[in-house]
Protein backbone atom coordinates (compact mmCIF):
# COMPACT_ATOMS: atom_id res chain seq x y z
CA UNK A 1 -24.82 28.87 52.17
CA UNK A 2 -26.28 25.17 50.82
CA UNK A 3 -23.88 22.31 51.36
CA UNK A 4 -24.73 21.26 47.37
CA UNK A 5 -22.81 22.99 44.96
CA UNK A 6 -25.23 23.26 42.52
CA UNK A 7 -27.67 25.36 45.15
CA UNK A 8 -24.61 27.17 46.53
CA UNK A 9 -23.74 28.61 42.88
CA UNK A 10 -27.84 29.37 42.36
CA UNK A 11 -27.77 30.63 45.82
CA UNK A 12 -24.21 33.04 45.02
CA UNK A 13 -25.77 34.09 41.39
CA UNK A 14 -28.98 35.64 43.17
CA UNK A 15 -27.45 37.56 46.42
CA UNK A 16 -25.37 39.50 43.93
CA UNK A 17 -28.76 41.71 43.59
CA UNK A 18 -28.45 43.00 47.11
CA UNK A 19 -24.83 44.28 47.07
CA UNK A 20 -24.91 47.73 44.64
CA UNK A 21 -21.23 47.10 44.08
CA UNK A 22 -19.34 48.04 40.97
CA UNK A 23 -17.07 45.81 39.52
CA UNK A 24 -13.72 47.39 40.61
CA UNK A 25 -14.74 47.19 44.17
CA UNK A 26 -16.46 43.73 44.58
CA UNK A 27 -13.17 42.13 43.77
CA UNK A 28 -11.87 43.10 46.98
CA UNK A 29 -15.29 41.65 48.45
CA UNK A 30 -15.01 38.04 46.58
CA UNK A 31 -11.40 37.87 47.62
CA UNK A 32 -12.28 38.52 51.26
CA UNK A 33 -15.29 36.04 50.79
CA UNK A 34 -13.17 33.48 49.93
CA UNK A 35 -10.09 33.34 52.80
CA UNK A 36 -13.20 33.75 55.36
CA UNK A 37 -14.03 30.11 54.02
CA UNK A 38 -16.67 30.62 51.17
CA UNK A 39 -15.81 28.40 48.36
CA UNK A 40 -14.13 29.82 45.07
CA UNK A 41 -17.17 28.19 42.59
CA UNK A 42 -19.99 30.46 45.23
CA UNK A 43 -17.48 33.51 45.67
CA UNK A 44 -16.87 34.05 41.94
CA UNK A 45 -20.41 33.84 40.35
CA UNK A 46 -21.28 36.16 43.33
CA UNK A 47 -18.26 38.84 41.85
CA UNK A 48 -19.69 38.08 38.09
CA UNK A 49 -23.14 39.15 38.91
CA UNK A 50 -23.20 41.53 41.30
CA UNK A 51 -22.51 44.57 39.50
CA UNK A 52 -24.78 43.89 36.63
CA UNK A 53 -28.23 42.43 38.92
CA UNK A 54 -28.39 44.83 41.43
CA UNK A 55 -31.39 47.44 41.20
CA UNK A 56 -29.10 50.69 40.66
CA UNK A 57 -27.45 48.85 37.53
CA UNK A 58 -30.86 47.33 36.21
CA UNK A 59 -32.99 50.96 36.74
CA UNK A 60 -29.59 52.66 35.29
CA UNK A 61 -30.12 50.16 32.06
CA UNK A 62 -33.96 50.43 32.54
CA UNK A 63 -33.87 54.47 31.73
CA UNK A 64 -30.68 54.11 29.45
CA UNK A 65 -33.05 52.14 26.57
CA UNK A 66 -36.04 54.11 26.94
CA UNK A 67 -37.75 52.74 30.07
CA UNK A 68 -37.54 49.32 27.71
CA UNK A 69 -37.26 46.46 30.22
CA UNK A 70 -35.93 43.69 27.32
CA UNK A 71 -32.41 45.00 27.57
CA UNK A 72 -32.90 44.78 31.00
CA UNK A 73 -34.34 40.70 31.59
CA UNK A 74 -31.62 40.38 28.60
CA UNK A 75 -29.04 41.62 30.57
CA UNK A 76 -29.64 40.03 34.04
CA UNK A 77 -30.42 36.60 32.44
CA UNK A 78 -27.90 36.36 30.50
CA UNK A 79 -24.86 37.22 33.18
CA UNK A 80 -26.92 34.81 35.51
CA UNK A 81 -26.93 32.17 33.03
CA UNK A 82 -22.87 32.75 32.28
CA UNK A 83 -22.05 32.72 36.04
CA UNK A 84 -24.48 30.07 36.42
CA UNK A 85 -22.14 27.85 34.77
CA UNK A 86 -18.71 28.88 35.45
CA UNK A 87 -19.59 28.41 39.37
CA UNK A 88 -20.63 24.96 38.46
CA UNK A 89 -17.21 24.77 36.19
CA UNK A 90 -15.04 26.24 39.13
CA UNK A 91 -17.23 23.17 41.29
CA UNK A 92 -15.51 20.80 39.48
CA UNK A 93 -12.10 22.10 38.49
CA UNK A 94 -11.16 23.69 41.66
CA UNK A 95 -10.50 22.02 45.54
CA UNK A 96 -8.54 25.06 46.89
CA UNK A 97 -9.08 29.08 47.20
CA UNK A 98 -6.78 29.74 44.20
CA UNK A 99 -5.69 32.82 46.62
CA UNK A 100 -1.72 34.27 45.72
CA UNK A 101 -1.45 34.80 49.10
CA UNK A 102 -3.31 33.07 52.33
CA UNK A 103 -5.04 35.32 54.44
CA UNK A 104 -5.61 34.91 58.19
CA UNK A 105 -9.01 36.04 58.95
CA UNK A 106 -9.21 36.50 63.03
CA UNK A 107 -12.98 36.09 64.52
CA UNK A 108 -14.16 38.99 65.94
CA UNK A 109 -16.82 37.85 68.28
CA UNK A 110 -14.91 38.31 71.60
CA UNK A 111 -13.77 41.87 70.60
CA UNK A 112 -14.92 45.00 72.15
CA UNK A 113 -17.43 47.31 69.86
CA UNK A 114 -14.65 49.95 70.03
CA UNK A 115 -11.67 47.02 68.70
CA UNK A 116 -14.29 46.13 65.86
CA UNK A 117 -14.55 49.93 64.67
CA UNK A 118 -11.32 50.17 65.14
CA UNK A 119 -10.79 46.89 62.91
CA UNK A 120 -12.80 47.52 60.39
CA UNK A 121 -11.37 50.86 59.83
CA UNK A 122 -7.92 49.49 59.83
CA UNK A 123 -9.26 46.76 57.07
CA UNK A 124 -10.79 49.68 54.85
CA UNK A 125 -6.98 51.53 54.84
CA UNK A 126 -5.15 47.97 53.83
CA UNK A 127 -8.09 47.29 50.91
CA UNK A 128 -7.47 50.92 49.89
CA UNK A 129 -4.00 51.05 49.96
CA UNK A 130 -4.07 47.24 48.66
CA UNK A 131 -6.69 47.53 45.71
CA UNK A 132 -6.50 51.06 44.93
CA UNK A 133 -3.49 51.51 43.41
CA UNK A 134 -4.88 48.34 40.16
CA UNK A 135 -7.14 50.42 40.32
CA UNK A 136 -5.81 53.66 39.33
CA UNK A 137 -3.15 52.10 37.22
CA UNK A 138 -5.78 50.37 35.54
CA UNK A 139 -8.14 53.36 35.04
CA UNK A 140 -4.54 54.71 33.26
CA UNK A 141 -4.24 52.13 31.17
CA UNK A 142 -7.77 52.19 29.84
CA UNK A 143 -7.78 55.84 29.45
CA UNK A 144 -4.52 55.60 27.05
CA UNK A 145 -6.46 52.89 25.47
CA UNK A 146 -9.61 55.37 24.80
CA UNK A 147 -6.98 57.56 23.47
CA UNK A 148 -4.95 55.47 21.15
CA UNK A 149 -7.33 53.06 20.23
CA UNK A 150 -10.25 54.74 17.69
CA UNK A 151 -13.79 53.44 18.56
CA UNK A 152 -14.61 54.49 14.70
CA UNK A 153 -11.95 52.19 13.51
CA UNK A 154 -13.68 49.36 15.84
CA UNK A 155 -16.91 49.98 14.42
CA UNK A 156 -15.63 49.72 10.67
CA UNK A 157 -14.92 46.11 11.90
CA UNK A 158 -17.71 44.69 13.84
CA UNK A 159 -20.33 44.74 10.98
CA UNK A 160 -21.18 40.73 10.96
CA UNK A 161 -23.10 38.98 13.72
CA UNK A 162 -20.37 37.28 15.20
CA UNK A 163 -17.72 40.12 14.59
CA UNK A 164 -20.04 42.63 16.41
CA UNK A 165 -19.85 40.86 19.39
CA UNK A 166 -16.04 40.30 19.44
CA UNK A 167 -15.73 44.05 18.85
CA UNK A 168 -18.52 45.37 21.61
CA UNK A 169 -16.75 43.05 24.37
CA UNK A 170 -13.44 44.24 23.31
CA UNK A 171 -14.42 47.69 23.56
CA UNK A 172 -16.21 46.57 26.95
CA UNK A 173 -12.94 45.18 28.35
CA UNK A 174 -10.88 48.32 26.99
CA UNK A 175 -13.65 51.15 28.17
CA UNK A 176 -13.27 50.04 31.91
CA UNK A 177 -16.95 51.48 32.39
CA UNK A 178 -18.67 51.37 35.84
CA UNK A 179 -21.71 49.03 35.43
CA UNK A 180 -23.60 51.93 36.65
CA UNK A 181 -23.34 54.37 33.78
CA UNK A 182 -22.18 51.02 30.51
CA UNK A 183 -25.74 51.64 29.84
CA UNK A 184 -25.83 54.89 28.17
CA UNK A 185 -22.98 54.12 25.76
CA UNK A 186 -24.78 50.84 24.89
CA UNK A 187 -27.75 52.75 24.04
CA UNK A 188 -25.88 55.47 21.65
CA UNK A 189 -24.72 52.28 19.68
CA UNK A 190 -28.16 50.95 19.08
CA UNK A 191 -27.94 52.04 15.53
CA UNK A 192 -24.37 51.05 14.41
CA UNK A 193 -24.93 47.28 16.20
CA UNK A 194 -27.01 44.67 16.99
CA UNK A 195 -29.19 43.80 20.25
CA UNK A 196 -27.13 40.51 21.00
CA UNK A 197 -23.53 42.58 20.73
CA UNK A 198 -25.31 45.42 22.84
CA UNK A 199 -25.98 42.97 25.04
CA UNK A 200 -22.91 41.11 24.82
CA UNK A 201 -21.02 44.34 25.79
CA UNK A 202 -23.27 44.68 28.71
CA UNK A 203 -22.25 41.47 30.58
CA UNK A 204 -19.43 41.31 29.59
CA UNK A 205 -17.23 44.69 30.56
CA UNK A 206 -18.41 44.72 34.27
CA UNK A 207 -17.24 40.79 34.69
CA UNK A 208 -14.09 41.82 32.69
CA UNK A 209 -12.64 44.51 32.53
CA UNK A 210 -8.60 46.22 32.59
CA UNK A 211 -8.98 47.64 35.95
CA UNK A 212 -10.18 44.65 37.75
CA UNK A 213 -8.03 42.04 35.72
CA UNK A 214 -5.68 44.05 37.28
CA UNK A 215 -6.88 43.71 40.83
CA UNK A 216 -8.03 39.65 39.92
CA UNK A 217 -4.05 39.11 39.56
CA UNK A 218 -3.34 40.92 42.79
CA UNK A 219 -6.05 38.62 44.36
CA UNK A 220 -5.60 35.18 42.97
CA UNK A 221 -2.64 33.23 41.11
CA UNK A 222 -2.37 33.97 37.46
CA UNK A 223 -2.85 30.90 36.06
CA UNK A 224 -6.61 30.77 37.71
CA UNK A 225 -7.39 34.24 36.51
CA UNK A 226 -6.72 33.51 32.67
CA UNK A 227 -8.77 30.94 33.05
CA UNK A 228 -11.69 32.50 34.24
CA UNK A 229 -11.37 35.40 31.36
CA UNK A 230 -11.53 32.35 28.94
CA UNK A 231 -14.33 31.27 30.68
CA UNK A 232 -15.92 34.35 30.37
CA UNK A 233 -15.04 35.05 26.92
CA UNK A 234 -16.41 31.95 25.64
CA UNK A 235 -19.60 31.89 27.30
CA UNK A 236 -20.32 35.52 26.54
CA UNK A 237 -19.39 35.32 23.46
CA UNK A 238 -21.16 32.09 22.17
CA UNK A 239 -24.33 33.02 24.52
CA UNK A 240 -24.61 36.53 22.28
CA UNK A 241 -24.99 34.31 19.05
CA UNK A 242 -28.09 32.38 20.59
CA UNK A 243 -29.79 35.25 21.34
């Protein structure tokens, strides 16, 4: 990890592409990330970009808009460029973790192979156990959303250029989608909206979402997690009217 924060955000931003993580289970990863010792403004743009740059996502977006690869350098620029400058916002704004509750990472270099398999399984029941219930209560909660909230009446509303995009990322946010399958909705709403508030959808759900707002609050205090959806929000949302 570089010592400058500027190439430590760059440097997060890109190694997202070689963790095929969705975004309800690289929240558990970021938090992790940052009581080992990784600082917030590199852990964070690493959790915003992972699930959208990583080959599965980008070949699942490739085939999703008819092996077309602008949706795809669309996609991946754009969440780079949003993460891109939160990290360097989090650089400035934030000296501590932000965690709700300190961890104690112990080192496992003088442990047997047998106490690190034993370890690591031990860590995969307490992140299960830990994460998964946000996780199902928030895939409830989106599901009663899918079922009480009408996409038709959505669409009805998001006819102007800057209303389209307020409407795709809400309907990002309350779909919950994996980043692995966002694509093919996107693509069955290519005639009712425009490229930017397809695109705006795209980057947007799998930073934000109900399910791992959910886990973000289990992870780190409230008051930093509101703050980072505003971030997002705002740079989403004003970086779909430039394009």
């Amino acid at each position: 990890m570089p010592k400058n924060k500027v190439l430590a955000v760059l440097y997060a931003t890109l190694i997202g592409a070689l963790f095929p993580a969705c975004e309800c289970g690289i929240v558990p990863i970021a938090r992790r990330l940052v009581a080992k010792g990784v600082p917030l403004y590199a852990a964070i743009p690493f959790m915003l970009t992972g699930p959208i740059i990583n080959p599965v996502v980008l070949f699942s977006t490739f085939i999703a808009f008819g092996s077309s690869l602008k949706m795809v350098l669309y996609r991946s620029g754009f969440a780079l460029a949003v993460a891109i400058l939160i990290g360097w916002v989090l650089a400035v704004q934030y000296k501590d973790d932000q965690l709700r509750k300190k961890e104690v990472i112990s080192s496992s270099m003088s442990k047997t192979l047998k106490e690190k398999w034993m370890g690591t399984l031990e860590h995969s029941i307490d992140e299960f156990f830990s994460s998964g219930k946000y996780l199902i209560i928030g895939a409830f909660v989106a599901s009663a959303m899918q079922t009480f909230v009408k996409t038709s009446t959505l669409m009805q509303l998001g006819q102007g250029k800057v209303s389209s995009s307020l409407i795709m990322m809400a309907l990002a946010f309350v779909l919950s989608l994996c980043s692995e399958a966002d694509a093919f909705i996107a693509s069955s709403f290519q005639s009712t909206f425009s490229f930017s508030a397809l695109t705006a959808f795209l980057v947007y759900g799998p930073m934000i979402d109900i399910k791992n707002t959910l886990m973000l609050l289990q992870s780190f205090k409230t008051r930093f997690v509101v703050l980072l959806i505003a971030y997002i929000t705002v740079f989403v949302f004003v970086g779909s009217l430039l394009i």
